[in-house]
PDB file of N, CA and C in Angstrom:
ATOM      1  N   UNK A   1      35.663  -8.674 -18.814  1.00  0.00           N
ATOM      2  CA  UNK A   1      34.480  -7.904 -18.516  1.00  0.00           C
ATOM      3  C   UNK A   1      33.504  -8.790 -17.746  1.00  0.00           C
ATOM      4  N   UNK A   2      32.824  -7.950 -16.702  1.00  0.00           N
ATOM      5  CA  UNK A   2      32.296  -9.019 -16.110  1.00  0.00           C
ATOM      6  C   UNK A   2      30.413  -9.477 -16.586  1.00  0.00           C
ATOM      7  N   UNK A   3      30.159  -9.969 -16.476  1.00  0.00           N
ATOM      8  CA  UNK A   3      28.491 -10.260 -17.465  1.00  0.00           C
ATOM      9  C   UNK A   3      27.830 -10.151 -15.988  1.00  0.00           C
ATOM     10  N   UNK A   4      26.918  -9.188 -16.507  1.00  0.00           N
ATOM     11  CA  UNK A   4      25.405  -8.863 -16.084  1.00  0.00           C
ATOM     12  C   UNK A   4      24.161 -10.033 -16.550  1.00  0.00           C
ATOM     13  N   UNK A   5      23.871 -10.220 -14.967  1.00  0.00           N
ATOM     14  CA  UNK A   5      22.410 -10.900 -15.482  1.00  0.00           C
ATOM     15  C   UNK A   5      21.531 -10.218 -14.916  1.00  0.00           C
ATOM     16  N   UNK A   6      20.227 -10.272 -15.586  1.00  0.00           N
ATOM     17  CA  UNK A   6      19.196  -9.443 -15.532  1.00  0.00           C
ATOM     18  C   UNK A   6      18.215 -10.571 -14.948  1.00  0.00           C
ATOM     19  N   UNK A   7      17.815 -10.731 -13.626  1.00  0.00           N
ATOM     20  CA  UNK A   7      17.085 -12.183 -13.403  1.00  0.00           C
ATOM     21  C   UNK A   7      15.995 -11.671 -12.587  1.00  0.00           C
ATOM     22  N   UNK A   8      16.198 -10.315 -12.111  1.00  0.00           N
ATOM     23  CA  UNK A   8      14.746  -9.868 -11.510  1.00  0.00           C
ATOM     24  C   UNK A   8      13.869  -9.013 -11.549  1.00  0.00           C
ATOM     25  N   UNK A   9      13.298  -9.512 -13.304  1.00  0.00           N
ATOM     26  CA  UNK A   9      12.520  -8.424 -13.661  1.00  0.00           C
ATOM     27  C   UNK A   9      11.205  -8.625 -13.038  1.00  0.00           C
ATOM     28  N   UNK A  10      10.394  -8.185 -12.943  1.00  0.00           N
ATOM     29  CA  UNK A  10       8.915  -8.244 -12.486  1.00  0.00           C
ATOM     30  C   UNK A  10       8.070  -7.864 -13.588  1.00  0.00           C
ATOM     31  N   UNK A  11       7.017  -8.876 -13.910  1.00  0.00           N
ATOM     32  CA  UNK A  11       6.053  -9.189 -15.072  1.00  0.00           C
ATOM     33  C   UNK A  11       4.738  -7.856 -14.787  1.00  0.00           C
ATOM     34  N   UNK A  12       3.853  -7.339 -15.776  1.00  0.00           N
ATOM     35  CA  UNK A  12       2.909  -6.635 -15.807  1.00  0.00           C
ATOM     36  C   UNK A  12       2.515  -6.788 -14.632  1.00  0.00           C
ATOM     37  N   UNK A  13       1.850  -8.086 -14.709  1.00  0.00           N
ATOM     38  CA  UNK A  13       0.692  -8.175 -13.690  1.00  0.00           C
ATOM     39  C   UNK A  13       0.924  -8.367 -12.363  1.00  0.00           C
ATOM     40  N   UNK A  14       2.682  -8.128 -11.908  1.00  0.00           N
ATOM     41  CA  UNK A  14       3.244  -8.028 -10.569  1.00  0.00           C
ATOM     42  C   UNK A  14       2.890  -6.502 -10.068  1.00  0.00           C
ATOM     43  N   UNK A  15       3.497  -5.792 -11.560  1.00  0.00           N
ATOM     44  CA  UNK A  15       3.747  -4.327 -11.099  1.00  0.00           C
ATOM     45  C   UNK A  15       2.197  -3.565 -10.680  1.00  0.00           C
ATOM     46  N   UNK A  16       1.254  -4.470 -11.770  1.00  0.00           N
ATOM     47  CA  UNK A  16      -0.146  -3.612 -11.259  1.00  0.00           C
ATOM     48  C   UNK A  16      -0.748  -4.303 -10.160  1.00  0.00           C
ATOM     49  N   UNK A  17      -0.525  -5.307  -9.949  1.00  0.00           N
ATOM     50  CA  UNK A  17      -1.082  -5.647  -8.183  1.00  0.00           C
ATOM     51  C   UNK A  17      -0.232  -5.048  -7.509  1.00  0.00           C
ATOM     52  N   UNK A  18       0.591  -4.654  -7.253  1.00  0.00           N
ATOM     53  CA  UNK A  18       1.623  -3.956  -6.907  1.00  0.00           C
ATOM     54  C   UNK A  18       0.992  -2.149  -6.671  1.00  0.00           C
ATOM     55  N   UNK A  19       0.737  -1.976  -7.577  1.00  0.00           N
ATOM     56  CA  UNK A  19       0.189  -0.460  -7.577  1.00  0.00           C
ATOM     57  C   UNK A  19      -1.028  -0.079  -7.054  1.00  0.00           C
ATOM     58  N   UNK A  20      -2.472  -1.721  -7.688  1.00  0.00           N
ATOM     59  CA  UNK A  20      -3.869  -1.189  -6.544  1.00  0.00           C
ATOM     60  C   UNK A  20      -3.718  -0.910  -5.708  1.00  0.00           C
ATOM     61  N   UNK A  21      -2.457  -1.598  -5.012  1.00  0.00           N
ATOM     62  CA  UNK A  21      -2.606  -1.611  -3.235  1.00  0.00           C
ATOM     63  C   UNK A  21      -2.590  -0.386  -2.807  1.00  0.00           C
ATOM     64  N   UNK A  22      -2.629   0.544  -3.327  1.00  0.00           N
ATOM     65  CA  UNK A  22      -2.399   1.885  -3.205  1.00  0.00           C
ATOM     66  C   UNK A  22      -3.925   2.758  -3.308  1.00  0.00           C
ATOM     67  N   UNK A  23      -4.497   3.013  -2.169  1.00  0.00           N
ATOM     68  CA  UNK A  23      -5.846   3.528  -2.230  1.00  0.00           C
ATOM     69  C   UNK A  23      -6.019   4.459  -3.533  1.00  0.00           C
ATOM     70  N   UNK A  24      -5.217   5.438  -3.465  1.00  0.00           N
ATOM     71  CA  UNK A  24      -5.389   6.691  -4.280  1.00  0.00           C
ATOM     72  C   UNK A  24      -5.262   6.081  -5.945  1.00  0.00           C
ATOM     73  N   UNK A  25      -4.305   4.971  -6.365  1.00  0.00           N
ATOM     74  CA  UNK A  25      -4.880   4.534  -7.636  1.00  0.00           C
ATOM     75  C   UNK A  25      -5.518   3.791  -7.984  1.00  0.00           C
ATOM     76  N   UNK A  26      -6.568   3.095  -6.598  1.00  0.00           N
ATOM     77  CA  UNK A  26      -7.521   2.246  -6.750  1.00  0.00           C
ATOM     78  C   UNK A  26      -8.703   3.265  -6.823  1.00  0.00           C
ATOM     79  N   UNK A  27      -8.667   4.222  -6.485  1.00  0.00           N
ATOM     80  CA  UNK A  27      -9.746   5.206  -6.365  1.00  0.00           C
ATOM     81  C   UNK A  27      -9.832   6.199  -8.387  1.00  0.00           C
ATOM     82  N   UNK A  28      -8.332   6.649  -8.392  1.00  0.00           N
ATOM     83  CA  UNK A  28      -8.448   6.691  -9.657  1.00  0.00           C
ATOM     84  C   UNK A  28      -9.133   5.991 -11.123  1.00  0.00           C
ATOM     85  N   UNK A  29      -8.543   4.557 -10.490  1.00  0.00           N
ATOM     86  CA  UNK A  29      -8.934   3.419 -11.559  1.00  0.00           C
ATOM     87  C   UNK A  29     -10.419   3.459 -11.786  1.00  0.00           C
ATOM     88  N   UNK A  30     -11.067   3.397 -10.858  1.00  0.00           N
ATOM     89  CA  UNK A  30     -12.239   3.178 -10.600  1.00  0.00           C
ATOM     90  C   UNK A  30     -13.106   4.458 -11.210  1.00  0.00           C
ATOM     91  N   UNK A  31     -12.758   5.728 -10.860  1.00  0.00           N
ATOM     92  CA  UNK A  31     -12.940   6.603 -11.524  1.00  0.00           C
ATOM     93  C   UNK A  31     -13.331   6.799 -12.962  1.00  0.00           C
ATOM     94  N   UNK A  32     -11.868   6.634 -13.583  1.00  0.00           N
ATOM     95  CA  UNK A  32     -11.804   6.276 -14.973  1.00  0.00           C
ATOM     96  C   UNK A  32     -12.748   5.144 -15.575  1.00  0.00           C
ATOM     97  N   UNK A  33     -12.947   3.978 -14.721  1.00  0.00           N
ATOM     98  CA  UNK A  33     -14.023   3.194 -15.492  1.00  0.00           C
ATOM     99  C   UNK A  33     -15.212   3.928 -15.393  1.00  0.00           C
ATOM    100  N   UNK A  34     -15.794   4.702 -14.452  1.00  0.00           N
ATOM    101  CA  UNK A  34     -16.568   4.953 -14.088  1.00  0.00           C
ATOM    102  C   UNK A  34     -17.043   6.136 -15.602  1.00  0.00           C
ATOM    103  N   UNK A  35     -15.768   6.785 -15.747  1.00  0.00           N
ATOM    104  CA  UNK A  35     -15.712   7.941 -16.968  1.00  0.00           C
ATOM    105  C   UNK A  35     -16.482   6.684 -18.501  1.00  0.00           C
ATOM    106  N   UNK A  36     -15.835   5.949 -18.496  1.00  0.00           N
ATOM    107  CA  UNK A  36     -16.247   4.735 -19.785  1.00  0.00           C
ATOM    108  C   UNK A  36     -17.497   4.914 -20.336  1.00  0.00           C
ATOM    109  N   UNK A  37     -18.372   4.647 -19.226  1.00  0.00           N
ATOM    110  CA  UNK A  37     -19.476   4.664 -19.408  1.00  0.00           C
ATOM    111  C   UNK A  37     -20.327   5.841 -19.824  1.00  0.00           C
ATOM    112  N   UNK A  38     -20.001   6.664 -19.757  1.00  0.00           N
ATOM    113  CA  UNK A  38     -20.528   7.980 -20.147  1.00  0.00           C
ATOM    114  C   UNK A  38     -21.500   7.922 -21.306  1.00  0.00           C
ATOM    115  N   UNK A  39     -20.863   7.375 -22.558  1.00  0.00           N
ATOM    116  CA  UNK A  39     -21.528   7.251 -23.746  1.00  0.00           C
ATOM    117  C   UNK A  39     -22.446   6.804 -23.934  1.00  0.00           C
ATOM    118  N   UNK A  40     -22.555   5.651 -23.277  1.00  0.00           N
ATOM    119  CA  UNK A  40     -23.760   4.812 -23.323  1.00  0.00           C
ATOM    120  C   UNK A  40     -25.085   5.382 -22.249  1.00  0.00           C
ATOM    121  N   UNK A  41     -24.360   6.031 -21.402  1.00  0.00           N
ATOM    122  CA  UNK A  41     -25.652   6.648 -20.469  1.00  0.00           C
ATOM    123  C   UNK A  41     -26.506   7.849 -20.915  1.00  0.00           C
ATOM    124  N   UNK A  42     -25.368   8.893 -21.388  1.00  0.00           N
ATOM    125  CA  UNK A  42     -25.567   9.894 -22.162  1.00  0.00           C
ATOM    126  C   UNK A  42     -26.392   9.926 -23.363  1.00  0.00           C
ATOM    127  N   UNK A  43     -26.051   8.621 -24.585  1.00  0.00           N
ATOM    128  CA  UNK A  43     -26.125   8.787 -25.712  1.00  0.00           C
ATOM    129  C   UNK A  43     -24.651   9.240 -26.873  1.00  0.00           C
ATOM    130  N   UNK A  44     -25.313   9.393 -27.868  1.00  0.00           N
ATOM    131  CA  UNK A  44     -24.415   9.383 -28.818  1.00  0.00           C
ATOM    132  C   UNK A  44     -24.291  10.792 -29.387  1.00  0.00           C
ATOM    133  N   UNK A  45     -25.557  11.541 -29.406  1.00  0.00           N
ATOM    134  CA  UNK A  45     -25.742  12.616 -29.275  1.00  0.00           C
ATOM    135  C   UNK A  45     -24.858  13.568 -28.816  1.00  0.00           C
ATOM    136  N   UNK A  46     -25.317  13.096 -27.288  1.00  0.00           N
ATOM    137  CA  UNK A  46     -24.488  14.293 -26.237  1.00  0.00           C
ATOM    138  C   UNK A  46     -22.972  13.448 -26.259  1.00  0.00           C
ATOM    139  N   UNK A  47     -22.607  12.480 -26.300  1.00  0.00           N
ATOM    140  CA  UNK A  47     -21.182  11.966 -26.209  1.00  0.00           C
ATOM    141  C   UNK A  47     -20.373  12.693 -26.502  1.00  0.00           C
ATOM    142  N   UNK A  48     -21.003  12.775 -28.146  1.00  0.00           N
ATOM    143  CA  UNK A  48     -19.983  13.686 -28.825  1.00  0.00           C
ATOM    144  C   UNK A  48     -20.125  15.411 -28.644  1.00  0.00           C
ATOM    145  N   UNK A  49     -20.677  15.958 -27.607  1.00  0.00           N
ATOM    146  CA  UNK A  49     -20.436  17.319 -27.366  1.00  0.00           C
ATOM    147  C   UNK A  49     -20.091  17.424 -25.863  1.00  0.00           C
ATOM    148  N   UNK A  50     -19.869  16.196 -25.432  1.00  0.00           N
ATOM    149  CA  UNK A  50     -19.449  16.362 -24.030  1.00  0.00           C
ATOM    150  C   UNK A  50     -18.868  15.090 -23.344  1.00  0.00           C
ATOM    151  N   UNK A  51     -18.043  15.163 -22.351  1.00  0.00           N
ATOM    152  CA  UNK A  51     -17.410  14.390 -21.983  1.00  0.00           C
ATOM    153  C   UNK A  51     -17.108  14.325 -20.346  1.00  0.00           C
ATOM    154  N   UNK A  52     -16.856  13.730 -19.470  1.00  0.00           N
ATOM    155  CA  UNK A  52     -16.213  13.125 -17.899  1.00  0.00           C
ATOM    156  C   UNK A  52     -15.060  14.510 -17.914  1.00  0.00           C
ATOM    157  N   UNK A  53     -15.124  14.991 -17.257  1.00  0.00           N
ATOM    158  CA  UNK A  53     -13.874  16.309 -16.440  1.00  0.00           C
ATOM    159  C   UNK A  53     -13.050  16.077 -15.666  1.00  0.00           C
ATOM    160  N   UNK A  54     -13.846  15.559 -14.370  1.00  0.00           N
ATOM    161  CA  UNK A  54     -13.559  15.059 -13.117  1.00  0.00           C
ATOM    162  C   UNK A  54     -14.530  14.690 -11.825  1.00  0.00           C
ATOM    163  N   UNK A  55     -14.299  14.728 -10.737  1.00  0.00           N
ATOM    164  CA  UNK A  55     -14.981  14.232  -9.476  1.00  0.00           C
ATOM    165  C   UNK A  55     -14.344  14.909  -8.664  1.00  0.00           C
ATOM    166  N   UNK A  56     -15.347  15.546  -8.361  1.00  0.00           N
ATOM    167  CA  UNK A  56     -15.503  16.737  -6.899  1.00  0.00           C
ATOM    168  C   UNK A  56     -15.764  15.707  -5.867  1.00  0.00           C
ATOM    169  N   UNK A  57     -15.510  16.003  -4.470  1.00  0.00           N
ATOM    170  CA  UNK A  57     -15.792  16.003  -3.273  1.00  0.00           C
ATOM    171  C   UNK A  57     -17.181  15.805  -3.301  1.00  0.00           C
ATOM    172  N   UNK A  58     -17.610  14.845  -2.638  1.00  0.00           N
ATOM    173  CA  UNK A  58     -18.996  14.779  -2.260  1.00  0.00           C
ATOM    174  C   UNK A  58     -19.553  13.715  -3.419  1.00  0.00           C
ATOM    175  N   UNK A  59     -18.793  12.710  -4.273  1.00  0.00           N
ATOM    176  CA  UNK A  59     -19.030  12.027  -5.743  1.00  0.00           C
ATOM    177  C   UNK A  59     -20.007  12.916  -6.705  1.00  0.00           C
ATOM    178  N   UNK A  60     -19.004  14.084  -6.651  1.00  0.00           N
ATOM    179  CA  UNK A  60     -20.008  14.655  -8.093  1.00  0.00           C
ATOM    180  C   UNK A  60     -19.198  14.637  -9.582  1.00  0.00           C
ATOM    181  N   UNK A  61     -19.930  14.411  -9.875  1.00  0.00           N
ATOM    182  CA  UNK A  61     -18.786  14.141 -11.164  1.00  0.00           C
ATOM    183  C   UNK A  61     -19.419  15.438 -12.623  1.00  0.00           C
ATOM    184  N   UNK A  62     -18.317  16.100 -12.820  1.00  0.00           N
ATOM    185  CA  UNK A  62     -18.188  17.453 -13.664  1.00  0.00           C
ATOM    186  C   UNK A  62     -17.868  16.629 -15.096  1.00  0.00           C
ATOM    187  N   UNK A  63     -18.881  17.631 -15.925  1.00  0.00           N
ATOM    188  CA  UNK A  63     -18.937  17.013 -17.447  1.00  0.00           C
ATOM    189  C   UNK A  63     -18.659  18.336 -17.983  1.00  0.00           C
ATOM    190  N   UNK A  64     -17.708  18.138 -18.778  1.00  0.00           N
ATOM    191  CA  UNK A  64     -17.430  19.261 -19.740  1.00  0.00           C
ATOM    192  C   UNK A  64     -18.141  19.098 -21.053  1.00  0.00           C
ATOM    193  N   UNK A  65     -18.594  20.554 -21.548  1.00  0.00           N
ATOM    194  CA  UNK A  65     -20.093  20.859 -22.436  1.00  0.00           C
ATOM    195  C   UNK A  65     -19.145  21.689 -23.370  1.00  0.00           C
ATOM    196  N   UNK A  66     -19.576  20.944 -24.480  1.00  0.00           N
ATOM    197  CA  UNK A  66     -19.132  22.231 -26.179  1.00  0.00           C
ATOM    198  C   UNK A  66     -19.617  23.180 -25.711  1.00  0.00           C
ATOM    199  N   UNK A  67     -20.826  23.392 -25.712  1.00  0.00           N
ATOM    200  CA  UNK A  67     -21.666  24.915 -25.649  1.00  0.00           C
ATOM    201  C   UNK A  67     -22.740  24.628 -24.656  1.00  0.00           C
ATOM    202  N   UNK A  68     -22.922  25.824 -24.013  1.00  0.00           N
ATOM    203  CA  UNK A  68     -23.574  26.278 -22.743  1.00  0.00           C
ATOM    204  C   UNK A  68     -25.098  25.392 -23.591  1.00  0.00           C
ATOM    205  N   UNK A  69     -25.929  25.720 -24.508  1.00  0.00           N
ATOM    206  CA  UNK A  69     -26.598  25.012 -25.322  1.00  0.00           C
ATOM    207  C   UNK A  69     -26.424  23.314 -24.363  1.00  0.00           C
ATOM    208  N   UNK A  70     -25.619  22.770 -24.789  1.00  0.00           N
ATOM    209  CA  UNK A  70     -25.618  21.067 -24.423  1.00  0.00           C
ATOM    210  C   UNK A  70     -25.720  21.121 -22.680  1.00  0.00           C
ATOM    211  N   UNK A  71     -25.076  22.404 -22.750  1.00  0.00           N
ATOM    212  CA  UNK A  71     -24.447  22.164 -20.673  1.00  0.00           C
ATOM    213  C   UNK A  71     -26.476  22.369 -19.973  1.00  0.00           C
ATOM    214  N   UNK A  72     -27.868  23.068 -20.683  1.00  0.00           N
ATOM    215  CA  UNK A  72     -28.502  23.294 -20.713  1.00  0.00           C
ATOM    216  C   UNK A  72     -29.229  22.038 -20.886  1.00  0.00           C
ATOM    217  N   UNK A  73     -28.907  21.615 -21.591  1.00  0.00           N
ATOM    218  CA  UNK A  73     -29.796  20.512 -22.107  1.00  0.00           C
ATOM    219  C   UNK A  73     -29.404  19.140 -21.022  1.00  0.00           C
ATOM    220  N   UNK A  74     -28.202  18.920 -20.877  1.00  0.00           N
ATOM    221  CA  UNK A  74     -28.583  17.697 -19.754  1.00  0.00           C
ATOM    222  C   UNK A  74     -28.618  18.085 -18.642  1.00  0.00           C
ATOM    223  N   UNK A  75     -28.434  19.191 -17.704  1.00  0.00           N
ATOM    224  CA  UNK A  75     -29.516  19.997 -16.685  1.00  0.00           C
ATOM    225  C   UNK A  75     -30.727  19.287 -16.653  1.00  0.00           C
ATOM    226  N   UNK A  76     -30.933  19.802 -17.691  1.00  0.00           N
ATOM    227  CA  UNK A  76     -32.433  19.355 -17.806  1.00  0.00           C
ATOM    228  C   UNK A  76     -32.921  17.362 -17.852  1.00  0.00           C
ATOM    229  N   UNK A  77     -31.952  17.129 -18.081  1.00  0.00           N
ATOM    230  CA  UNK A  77     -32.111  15.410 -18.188  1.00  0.00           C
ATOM    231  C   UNK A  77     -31.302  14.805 -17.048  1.00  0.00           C
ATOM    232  N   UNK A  78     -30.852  15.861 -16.070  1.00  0.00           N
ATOM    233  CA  UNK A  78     -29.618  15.270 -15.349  1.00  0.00           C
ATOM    234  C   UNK A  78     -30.463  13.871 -14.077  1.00  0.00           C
ATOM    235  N   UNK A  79     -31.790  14.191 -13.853  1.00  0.00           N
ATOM    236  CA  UNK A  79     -32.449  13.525 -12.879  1.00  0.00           C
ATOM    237  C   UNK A  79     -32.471  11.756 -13.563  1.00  0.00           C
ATOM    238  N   UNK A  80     -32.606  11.763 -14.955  1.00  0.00           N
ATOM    239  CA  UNK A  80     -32.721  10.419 -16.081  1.00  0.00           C
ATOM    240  C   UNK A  80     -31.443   9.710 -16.327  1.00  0.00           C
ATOM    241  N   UNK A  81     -30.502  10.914 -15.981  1.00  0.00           N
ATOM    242  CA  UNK A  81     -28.963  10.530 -15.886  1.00  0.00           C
ATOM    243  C   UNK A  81     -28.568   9.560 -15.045  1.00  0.00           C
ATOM    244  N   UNK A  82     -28.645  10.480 -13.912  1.00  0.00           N
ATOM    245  CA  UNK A  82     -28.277   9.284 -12.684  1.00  0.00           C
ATOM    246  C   UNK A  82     -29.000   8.082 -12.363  1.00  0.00           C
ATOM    247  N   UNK A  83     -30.263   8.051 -12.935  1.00  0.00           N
ATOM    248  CA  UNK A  83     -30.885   6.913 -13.039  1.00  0.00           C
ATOM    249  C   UNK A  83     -30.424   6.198 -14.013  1.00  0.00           C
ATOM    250  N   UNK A  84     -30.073   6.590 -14.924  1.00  0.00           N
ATOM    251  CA  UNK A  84     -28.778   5.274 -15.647  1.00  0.00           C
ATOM    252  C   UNK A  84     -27.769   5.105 -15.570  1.00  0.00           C
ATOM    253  N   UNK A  85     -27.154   6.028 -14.907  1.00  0.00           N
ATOM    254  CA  UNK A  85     -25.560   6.136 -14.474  1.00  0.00           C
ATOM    255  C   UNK A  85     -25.802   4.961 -13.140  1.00  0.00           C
ATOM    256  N   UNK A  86     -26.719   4.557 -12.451  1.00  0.00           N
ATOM    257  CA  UNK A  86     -26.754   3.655 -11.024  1.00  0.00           C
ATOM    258  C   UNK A  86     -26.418   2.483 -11.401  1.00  0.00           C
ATOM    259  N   UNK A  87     -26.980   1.360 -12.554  1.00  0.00           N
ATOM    260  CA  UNK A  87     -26.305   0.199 -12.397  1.00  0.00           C
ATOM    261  C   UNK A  87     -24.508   0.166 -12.566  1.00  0.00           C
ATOM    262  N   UNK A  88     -24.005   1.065 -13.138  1.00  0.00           N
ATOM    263  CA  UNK A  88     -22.272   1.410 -13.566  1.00  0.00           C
ATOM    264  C   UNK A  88     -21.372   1.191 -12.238  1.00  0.00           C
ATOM    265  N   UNK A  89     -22.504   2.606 -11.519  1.00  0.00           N
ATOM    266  CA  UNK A  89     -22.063   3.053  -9.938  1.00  0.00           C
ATOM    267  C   UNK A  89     -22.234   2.000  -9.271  1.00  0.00           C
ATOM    268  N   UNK A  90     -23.048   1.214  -8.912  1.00  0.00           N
ATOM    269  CA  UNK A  90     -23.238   0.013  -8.396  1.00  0.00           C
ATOM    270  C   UNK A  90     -22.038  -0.674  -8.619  1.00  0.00           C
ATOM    271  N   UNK A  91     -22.032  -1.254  -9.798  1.00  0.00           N
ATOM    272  CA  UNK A  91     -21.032  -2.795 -10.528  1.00  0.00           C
ATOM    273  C   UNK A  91     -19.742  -2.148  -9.717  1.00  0.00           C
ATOM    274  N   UNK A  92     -19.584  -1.179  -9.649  1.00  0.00           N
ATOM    275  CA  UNK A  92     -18.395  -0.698  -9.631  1.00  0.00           C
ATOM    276  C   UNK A  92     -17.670  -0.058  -8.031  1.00  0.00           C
ATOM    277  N   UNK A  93     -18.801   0.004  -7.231  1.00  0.00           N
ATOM    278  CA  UNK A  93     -19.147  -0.055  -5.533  1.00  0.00           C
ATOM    279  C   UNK A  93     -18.755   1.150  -5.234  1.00  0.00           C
ATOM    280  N   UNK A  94     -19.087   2.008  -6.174  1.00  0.00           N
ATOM    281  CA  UNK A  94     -19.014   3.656  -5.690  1.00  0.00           C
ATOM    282  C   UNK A  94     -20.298   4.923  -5.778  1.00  0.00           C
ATOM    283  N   UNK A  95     -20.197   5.792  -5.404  1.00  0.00           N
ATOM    284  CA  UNK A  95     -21.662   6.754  -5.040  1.00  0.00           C
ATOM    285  C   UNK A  95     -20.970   7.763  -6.472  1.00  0.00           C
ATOM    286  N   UNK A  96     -22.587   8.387  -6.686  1.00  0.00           N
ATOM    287  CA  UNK A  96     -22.125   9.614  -7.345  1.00  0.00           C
ATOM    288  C   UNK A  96     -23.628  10.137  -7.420  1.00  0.00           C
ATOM    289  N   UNK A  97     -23.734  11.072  -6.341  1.00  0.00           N
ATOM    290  CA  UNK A  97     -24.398  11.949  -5.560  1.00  0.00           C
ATOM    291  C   UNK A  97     -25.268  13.368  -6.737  1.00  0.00           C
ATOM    292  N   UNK A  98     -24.202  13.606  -7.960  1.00  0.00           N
ATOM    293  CA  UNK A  98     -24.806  14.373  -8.837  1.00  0.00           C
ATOM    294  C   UNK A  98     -24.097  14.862 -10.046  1.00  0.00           C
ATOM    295  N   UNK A  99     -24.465  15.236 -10.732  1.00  0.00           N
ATOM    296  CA  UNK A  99     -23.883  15.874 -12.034  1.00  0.00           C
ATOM    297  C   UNK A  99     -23.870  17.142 -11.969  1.00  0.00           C
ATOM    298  N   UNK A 100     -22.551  17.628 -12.396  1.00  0.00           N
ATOM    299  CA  UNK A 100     -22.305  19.091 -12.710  1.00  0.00           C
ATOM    300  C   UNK A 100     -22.026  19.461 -14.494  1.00  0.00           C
ATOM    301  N   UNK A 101     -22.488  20.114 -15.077  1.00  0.00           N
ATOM    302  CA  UNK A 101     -21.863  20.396 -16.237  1.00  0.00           C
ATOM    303  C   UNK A 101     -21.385  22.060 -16.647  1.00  0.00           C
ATOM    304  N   UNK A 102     -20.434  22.028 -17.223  1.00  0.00           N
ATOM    305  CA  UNK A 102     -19.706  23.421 -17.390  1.00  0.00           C
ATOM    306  C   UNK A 102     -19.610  23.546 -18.787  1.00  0.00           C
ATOM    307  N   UNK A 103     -19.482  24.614 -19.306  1.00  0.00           N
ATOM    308  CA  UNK A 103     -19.259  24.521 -20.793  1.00  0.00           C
ATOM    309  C   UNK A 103     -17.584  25.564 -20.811  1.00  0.00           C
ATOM    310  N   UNK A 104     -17.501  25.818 -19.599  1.00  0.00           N
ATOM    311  CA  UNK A 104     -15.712  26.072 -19.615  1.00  0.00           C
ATOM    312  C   UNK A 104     -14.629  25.271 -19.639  1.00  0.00           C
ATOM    313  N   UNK A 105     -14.927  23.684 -19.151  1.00  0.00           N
ATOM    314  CA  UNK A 105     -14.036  23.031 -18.862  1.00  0.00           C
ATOM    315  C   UNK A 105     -13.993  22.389 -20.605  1.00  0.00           C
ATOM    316  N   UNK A 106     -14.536  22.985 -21.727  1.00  0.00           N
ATOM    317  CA  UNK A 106     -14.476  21.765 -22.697  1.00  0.00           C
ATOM    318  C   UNK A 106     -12.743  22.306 -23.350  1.00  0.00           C
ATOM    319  N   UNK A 107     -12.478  20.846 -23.924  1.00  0.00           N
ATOM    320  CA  UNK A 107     -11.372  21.506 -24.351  1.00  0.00           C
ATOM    321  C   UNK A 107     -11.407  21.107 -25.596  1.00  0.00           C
ATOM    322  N   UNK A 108     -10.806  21.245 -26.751  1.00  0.00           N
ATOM    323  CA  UNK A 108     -11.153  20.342 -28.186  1.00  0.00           C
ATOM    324  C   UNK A 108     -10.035  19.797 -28.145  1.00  0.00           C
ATOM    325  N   UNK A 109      -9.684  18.384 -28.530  1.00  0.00           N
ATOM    326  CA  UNK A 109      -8.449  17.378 -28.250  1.00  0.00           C
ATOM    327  C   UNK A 109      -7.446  17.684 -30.019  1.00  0.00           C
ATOM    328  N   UNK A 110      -6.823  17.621 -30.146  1.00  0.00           N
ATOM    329  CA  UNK A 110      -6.038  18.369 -31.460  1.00  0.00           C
ATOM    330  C   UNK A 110      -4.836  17.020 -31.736  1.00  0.00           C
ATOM    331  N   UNK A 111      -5.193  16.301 -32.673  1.00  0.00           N
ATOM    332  CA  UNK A 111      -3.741  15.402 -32.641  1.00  0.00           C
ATOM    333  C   UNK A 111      -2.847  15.476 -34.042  1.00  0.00           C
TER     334      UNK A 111
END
């Protein structure tokens, strides 16, 4: 029988330099950190009745709302938002132009 050697595996940190190079999951990545922060900008409050959705065209980024109630309430704070959401956006060398919130997109996570 003849023996297999296995001599060219490629380590983590090949495969993910390997993958930034790729605009669209450097844009993702970035995204997702960008989602991180939420809690701390938001509060603890709203954290827990709402959460990061996605990013529209134009860097708007859609927050999904328990109840029309919360989706109401940071409306109303959304101008205090982005003023703390800017040092994140900064560190992180991307725009985000405004907040949307929906209270359709919430989903409840079930594990």
């Amino acid at each position: 029988m003849k023996k297999i050697l296995y001599t060219k595996f490629k380590n983590i940190d090949e495969i993910i330099a390997e993958m930034a190079k790729h605009a669209a999951i450097r844009k993702a990545m970035t995204r997702a950190n960008l989602c991180k922060f939420w809690r701390k900008v938001a509060g603890e409050k709203f954290a827990q009745n709402s959460k990061p959705y996605s990013m529209l065209r134009g860097s708007i980024m859609v927050i999904a709302c328990k109840t029309p109630v919360v989706a109401q309430e940071l409306l109303l704070r959304k101008t205090q938002l982005l003023v703390k959401f800017k040092p994140y956006v900064e560190s992180l060398d991307m725009k985000l132009t405004d907040l949307r919130f929906d209270a359709k997109k919430w989903v409840d996570e079930e594990f």
